[in-house]
PDB file of N, CA and C in Angstrom:
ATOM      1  N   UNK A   1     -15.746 -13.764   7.996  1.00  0.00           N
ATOM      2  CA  UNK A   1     -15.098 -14.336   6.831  1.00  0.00           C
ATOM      3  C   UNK A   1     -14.969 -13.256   5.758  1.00  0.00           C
ATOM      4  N   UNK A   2     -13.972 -13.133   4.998  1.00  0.00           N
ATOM      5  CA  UNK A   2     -13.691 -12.117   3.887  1.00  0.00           C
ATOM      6  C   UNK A   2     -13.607 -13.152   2.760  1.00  0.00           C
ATOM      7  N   UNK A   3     -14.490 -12.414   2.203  1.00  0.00           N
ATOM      8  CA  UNK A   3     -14.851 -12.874   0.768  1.00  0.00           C
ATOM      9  C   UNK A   3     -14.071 -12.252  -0.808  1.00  0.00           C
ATOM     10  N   UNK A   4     -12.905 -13.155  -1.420  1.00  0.00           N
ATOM     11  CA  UNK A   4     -12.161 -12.490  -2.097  1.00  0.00           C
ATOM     12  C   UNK A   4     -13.073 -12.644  -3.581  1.00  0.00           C
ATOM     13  N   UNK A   5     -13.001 -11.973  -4.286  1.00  0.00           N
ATOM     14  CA  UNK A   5     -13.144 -12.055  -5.688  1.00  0.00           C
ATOM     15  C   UNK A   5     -12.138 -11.965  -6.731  1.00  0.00           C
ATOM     16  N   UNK A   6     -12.232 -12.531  -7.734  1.00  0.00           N
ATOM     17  CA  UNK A   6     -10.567 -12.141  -8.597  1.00  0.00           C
ATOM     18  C   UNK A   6     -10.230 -11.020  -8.997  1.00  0.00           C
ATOM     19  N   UNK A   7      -9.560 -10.630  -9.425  1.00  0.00           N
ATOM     20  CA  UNK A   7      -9.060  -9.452  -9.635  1.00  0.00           C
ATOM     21  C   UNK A   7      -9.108  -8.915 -11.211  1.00  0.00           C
ATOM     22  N   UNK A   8      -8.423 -10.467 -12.020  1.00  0.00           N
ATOM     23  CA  UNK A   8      -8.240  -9.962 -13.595  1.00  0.00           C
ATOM     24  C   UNK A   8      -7.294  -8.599 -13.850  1.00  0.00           C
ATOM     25  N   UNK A   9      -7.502  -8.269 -14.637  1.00  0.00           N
ATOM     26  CA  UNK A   9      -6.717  -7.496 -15.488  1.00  0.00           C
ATOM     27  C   UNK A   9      -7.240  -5.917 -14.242  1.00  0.00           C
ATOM     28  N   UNK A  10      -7.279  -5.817 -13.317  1.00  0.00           N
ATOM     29  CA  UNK A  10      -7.452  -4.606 -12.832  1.00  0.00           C
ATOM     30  C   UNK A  10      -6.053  -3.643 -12.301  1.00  0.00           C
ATOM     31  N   UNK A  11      -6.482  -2.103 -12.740  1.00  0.00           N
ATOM     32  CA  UNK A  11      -5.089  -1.816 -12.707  1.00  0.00           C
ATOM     33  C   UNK A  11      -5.371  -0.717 -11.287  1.00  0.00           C
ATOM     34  N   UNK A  12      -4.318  -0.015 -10.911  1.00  0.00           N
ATOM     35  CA  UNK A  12      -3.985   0.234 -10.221  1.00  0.00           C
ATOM     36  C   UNK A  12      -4.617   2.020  -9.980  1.00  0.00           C
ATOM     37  N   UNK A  13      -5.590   2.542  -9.539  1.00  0.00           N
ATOM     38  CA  UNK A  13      -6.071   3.931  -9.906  1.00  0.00           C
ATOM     39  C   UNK A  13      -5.216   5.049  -8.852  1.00  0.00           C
ATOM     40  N   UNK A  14      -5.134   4.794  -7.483  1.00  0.00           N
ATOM     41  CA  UNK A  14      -4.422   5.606  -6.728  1.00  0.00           C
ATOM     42  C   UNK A  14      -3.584   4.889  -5.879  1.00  0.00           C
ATOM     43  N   UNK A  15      -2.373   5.302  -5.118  1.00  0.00           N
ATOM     44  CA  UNK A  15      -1.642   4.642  -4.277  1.00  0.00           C
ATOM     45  C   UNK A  15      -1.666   5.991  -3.045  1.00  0.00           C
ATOM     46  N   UNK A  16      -2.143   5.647  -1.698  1.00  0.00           N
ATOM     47  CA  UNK A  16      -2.709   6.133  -0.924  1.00  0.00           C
ATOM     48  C   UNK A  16      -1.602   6.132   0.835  1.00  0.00           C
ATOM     49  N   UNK A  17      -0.929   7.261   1.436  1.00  0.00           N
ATOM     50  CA  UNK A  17       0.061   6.517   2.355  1.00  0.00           C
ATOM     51  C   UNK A  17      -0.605   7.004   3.781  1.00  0.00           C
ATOM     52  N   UNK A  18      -1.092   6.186   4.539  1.00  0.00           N
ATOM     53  CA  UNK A  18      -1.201   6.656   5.856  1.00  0.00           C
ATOM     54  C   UNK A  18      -0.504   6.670   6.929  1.00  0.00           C
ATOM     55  N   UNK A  19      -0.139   7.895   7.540  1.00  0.00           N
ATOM     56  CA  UNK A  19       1.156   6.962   9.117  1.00  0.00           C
ATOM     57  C   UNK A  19       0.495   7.631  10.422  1.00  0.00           C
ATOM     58  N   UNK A  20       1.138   6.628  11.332  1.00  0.00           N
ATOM     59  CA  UNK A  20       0.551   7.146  12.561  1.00  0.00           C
ATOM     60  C   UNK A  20       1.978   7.732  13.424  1.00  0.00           C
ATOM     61  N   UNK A  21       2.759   8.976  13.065  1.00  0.00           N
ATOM     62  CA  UNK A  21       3.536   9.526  12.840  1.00  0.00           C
ATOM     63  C   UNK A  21       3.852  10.900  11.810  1.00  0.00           C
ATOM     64  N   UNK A  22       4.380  12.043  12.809  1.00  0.00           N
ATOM     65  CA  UNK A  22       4.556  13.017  11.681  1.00  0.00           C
ATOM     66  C   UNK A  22       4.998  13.207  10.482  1.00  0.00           C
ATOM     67  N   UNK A  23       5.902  12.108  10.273  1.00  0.00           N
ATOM     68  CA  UNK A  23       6.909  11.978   9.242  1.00  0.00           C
ATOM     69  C   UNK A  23       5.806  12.029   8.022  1.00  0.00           C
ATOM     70  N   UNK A  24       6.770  12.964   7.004  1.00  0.00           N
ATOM     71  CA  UNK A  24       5.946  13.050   5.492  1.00  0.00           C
ATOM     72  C   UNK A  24       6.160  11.573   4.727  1.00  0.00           C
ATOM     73  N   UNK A  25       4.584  11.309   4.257  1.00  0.00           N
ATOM     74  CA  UNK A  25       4.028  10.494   3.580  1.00  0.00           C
ATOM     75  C   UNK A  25       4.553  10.392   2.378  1.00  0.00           C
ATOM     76  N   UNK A  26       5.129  11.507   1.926  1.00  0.00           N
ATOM     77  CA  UNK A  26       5.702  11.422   0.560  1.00  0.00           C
ATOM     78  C   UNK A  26       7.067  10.865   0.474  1.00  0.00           C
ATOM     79  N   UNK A  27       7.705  10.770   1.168  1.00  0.00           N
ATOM     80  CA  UNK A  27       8.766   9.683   1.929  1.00  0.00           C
ATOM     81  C   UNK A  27       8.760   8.291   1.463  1.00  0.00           C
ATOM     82  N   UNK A  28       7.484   7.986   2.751  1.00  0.00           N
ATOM     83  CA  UNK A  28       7.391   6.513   1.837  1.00  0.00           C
ATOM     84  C   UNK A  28       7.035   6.129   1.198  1.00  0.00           C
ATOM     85  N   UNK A  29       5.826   6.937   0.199  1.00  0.00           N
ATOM     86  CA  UNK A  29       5.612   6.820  -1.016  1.00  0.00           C
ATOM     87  C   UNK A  29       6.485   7.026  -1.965  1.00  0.00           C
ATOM     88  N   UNK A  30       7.654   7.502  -1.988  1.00  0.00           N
ATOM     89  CA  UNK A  30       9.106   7.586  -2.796  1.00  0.00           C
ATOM     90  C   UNK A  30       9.436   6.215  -2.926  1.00  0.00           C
ATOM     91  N   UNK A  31       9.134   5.238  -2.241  1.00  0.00           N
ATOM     92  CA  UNK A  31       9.896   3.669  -2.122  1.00  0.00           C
ATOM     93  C   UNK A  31       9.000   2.678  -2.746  1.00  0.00           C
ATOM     94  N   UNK A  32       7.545   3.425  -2.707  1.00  0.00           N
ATOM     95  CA  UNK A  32       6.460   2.216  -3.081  1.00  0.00           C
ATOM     96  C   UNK A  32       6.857   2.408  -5.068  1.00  0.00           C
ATOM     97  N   UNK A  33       7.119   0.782  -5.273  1.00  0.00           N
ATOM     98  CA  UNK A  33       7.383   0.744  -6.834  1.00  0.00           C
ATOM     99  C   UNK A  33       5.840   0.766  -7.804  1.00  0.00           C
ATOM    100  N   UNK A  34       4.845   0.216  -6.787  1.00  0.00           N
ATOM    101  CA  UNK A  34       3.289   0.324  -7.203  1.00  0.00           C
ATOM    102  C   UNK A  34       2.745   1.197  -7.926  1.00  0.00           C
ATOM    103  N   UNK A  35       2.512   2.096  -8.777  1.00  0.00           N
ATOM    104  CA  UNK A  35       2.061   3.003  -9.136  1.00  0.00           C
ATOM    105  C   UNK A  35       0.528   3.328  -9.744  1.00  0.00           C
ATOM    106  N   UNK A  36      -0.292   4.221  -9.982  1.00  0.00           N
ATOM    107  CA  UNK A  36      -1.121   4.660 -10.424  1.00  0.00           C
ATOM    108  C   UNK A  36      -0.870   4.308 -12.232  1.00  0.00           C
ATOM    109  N   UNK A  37      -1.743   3.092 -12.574  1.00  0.00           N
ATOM    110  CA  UNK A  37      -1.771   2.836 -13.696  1.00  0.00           C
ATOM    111  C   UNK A  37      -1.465   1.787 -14.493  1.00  0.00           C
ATOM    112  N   UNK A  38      -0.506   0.875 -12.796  1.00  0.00           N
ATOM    113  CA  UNK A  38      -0.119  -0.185 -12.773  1.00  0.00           C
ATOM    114  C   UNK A  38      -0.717  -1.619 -12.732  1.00  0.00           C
ATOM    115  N   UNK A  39      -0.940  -2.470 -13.337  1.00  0.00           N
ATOM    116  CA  UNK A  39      -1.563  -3.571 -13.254  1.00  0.00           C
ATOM    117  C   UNK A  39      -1.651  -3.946 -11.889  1.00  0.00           C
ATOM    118  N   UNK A  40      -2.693  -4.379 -10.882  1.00  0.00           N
ATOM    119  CA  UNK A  40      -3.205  -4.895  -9.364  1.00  0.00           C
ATOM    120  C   UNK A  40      -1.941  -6.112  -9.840  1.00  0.00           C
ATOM    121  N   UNK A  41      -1.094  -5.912  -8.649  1.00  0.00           N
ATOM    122  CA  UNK A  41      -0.248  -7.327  -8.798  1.00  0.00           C
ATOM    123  C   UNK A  41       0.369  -7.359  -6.803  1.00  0.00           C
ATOM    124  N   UNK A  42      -0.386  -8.443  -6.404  1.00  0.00           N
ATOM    125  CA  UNK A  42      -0.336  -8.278  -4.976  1.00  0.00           C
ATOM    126  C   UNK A  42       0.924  -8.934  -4.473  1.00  0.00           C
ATOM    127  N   UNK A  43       1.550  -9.643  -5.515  1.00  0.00           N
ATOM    128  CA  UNK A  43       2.817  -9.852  -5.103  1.00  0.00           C
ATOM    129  C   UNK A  43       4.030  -8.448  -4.980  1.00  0.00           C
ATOM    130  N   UNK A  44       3.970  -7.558  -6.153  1.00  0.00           N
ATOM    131  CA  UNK A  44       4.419  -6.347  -6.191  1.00  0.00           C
ATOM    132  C   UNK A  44       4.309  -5.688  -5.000  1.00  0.00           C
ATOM    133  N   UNK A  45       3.018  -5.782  -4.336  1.00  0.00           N
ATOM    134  CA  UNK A  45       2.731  -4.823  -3.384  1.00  0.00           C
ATOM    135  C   UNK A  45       3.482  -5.383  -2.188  1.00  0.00           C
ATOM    136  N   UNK A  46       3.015  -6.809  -1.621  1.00  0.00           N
ATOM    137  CA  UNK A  46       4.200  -7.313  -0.816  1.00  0.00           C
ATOM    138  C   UNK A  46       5.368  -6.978  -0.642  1.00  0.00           C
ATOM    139  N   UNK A  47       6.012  -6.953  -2.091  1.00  0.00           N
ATOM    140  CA  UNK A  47       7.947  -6.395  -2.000  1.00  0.00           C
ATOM    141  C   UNK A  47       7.317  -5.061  -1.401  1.00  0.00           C
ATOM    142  N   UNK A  48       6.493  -4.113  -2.174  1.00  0.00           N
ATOM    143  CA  UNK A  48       6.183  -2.553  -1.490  1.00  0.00           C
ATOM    144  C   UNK A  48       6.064  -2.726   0.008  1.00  0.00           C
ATOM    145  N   UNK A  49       5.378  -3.660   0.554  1.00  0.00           N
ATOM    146  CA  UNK A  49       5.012  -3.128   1.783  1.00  0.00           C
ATOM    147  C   UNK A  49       6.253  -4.054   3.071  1.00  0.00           C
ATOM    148  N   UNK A  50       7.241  -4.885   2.404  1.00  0.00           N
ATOM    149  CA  UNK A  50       8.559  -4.941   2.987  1.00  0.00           C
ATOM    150  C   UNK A  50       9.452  -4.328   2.989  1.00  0.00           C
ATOM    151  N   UNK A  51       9.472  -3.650   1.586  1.00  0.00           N
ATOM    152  CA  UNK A  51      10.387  -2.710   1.501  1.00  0.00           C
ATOM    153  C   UNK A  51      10.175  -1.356   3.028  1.00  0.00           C
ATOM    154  N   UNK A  52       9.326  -1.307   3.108  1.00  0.00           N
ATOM    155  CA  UNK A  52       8.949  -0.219   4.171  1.00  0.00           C
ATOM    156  C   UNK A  52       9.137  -0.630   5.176  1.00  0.00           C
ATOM    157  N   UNK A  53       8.591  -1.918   5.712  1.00  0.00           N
ATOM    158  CA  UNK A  53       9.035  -2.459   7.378  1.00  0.00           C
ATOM    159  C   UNK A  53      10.175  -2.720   7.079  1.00  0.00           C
ATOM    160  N   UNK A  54      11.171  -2.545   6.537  1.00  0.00           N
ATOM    161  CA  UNK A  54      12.476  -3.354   6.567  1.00  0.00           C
ATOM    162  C   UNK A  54      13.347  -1.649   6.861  1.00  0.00           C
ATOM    163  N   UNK A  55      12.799  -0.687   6.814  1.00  0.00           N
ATOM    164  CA  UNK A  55      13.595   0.647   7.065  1.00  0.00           C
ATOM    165  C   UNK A  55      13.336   0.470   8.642  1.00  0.00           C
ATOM    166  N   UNK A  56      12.960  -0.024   9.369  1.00  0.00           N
ATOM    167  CA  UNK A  56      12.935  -0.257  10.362  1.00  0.00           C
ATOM    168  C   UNK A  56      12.642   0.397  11.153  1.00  0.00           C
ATOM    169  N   UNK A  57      11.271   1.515  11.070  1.00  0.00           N
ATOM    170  CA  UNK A  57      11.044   2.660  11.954  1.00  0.00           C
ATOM    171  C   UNK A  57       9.386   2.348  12.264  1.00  0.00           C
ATOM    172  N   UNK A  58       9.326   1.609  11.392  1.00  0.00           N
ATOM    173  CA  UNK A  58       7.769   0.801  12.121  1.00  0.00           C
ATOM    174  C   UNK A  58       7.403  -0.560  12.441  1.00  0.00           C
ATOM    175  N   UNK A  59       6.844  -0.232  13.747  1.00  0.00           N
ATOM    176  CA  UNK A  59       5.881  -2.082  13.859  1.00  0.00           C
ATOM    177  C   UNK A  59       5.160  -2.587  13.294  1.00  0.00           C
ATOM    178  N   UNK A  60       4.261  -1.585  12.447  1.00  0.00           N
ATOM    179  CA  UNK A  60       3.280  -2.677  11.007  1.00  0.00           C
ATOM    180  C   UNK A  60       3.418  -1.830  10.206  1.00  0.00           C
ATOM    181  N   UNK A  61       3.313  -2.538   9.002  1.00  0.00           N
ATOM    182  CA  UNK A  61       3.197  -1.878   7.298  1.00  0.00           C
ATOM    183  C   UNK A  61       1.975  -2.825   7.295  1.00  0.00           C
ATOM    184  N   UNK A  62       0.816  -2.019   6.289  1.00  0.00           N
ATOM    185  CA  UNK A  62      -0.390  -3.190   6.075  1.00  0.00           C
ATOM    186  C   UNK A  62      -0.647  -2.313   4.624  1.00  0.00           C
ATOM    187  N   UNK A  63      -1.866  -3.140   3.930  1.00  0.00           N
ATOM    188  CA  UNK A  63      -2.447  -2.253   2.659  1.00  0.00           C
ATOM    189  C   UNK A  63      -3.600  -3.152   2.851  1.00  0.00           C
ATOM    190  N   UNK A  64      -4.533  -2.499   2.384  1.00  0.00           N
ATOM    191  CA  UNK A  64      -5.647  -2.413   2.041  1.00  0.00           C
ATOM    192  C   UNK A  64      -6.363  -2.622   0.584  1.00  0.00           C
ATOM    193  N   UNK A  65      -7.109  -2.881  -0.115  1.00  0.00           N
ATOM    194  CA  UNK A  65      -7.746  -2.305  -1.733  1.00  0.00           C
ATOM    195  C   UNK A  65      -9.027  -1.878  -1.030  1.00  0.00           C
ATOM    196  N   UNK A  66      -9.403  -0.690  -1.786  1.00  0.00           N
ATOM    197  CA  UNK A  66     -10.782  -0.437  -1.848  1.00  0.00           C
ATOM    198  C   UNK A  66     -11.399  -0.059  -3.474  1.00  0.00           C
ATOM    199  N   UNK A  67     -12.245  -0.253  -3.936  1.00  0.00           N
ATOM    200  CA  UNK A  67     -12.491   0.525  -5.522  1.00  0.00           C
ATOM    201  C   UNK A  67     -13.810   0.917  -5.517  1.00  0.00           C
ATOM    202  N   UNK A  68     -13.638   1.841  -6.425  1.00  0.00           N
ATOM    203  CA  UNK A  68     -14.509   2.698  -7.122  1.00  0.00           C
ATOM    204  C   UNK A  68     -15.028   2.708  -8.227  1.00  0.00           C
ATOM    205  N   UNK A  69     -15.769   3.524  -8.979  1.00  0.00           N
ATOM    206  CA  UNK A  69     -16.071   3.466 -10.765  1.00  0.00           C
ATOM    207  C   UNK A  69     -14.869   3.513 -11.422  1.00  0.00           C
ATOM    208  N   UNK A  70     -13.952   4.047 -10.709  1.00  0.00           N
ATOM    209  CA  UNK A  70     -12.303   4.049 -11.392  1.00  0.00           C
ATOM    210  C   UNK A  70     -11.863   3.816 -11.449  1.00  0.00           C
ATOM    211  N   UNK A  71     -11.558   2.498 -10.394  1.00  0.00           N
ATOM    212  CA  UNK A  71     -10.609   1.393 -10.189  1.00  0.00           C
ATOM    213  C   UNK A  71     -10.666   1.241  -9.022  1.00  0.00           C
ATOM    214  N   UNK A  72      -9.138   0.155  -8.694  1.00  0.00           N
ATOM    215  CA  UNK A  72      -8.730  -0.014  -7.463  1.00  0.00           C
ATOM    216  C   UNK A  72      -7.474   1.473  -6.733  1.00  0.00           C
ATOM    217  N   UNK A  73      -8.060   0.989  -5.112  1.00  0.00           N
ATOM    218  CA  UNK A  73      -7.236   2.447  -4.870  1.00  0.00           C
ATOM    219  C   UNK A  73      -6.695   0.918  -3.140  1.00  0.00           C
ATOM    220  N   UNK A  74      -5.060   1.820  -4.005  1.00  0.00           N
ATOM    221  CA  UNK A  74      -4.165   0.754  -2.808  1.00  0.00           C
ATOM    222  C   UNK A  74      -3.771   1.578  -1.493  1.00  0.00           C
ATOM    223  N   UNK A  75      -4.455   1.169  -0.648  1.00  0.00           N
ATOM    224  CA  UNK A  75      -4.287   1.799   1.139  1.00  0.00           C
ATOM    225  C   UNK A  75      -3.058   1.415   1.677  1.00  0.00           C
ATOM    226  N   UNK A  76      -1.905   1.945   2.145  1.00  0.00           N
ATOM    227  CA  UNK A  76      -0.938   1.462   2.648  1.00  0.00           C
ATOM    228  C   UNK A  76      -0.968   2.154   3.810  1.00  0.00           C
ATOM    229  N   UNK A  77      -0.972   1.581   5.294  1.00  0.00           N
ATOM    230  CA  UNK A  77      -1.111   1.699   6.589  1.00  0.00           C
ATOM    231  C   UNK A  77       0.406   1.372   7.153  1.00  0.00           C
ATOM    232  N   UNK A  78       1.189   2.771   7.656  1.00  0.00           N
ATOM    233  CA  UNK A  78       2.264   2.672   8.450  1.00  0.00           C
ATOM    234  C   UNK A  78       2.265   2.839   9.974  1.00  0.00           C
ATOM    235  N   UNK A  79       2.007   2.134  10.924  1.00  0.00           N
ATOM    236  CA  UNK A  79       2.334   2.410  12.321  1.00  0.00           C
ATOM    237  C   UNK A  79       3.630   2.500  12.868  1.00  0.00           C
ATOM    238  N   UNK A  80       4.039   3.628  13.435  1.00  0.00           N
ATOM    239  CA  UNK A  80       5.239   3.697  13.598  1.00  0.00           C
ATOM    240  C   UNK A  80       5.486   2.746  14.978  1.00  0.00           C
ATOM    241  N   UNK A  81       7.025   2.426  15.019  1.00  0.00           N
ATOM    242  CA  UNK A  81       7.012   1.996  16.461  1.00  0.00           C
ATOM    243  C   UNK A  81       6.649   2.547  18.036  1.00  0.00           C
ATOM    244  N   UNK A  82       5.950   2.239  18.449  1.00  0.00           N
ATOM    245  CA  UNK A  82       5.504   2.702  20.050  1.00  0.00           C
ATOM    246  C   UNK A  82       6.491   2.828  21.218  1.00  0.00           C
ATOM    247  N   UNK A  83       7.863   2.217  20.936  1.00  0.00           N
ATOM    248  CA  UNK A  83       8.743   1.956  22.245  1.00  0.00           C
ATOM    249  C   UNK A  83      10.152   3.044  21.171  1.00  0.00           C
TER     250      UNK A  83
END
């Protein structure tokens, strides 16, 4: 079971791109509207992480939160397609 807690006013400390694919990360981090500094708004991130499966070169887009003393830091997980 995952245990959520609220969020509140937490903002946004790093935006983070992983792929399982050579293609540069800075790519699809060009598309994510999320930014470093940005209020945690998980609906935002949703449009972010459709906006990416909808270019149509991967089978999952996922994200993650993890935080620190500094904030939240948003994980975005690209698997490219396998076939």
């Amino acid at each position: 079971m995952v245990r959520r807690r609220p969020i509140g006013e937490a903002t946004v400390r790093s935006v983070q791109v992983t792929m399982s694919s050579s293609a540069d990360p800075e790519l699809l981090l060009s598309r994510v509207r999320t930014r470093p500094g940005d209020l945690l708004d998980i609906g935002a991130i949703a449009r972010d992480i459709r906006s990416l499966y909808e270019l149509g070169d991967y089978e999952l887009v996922d994200f993650f939160l993890t935080q620190d003393a500094e904030g939240h830091i948003l994980h975005i997980e690209a698997h490219h397609k396998s076939w």
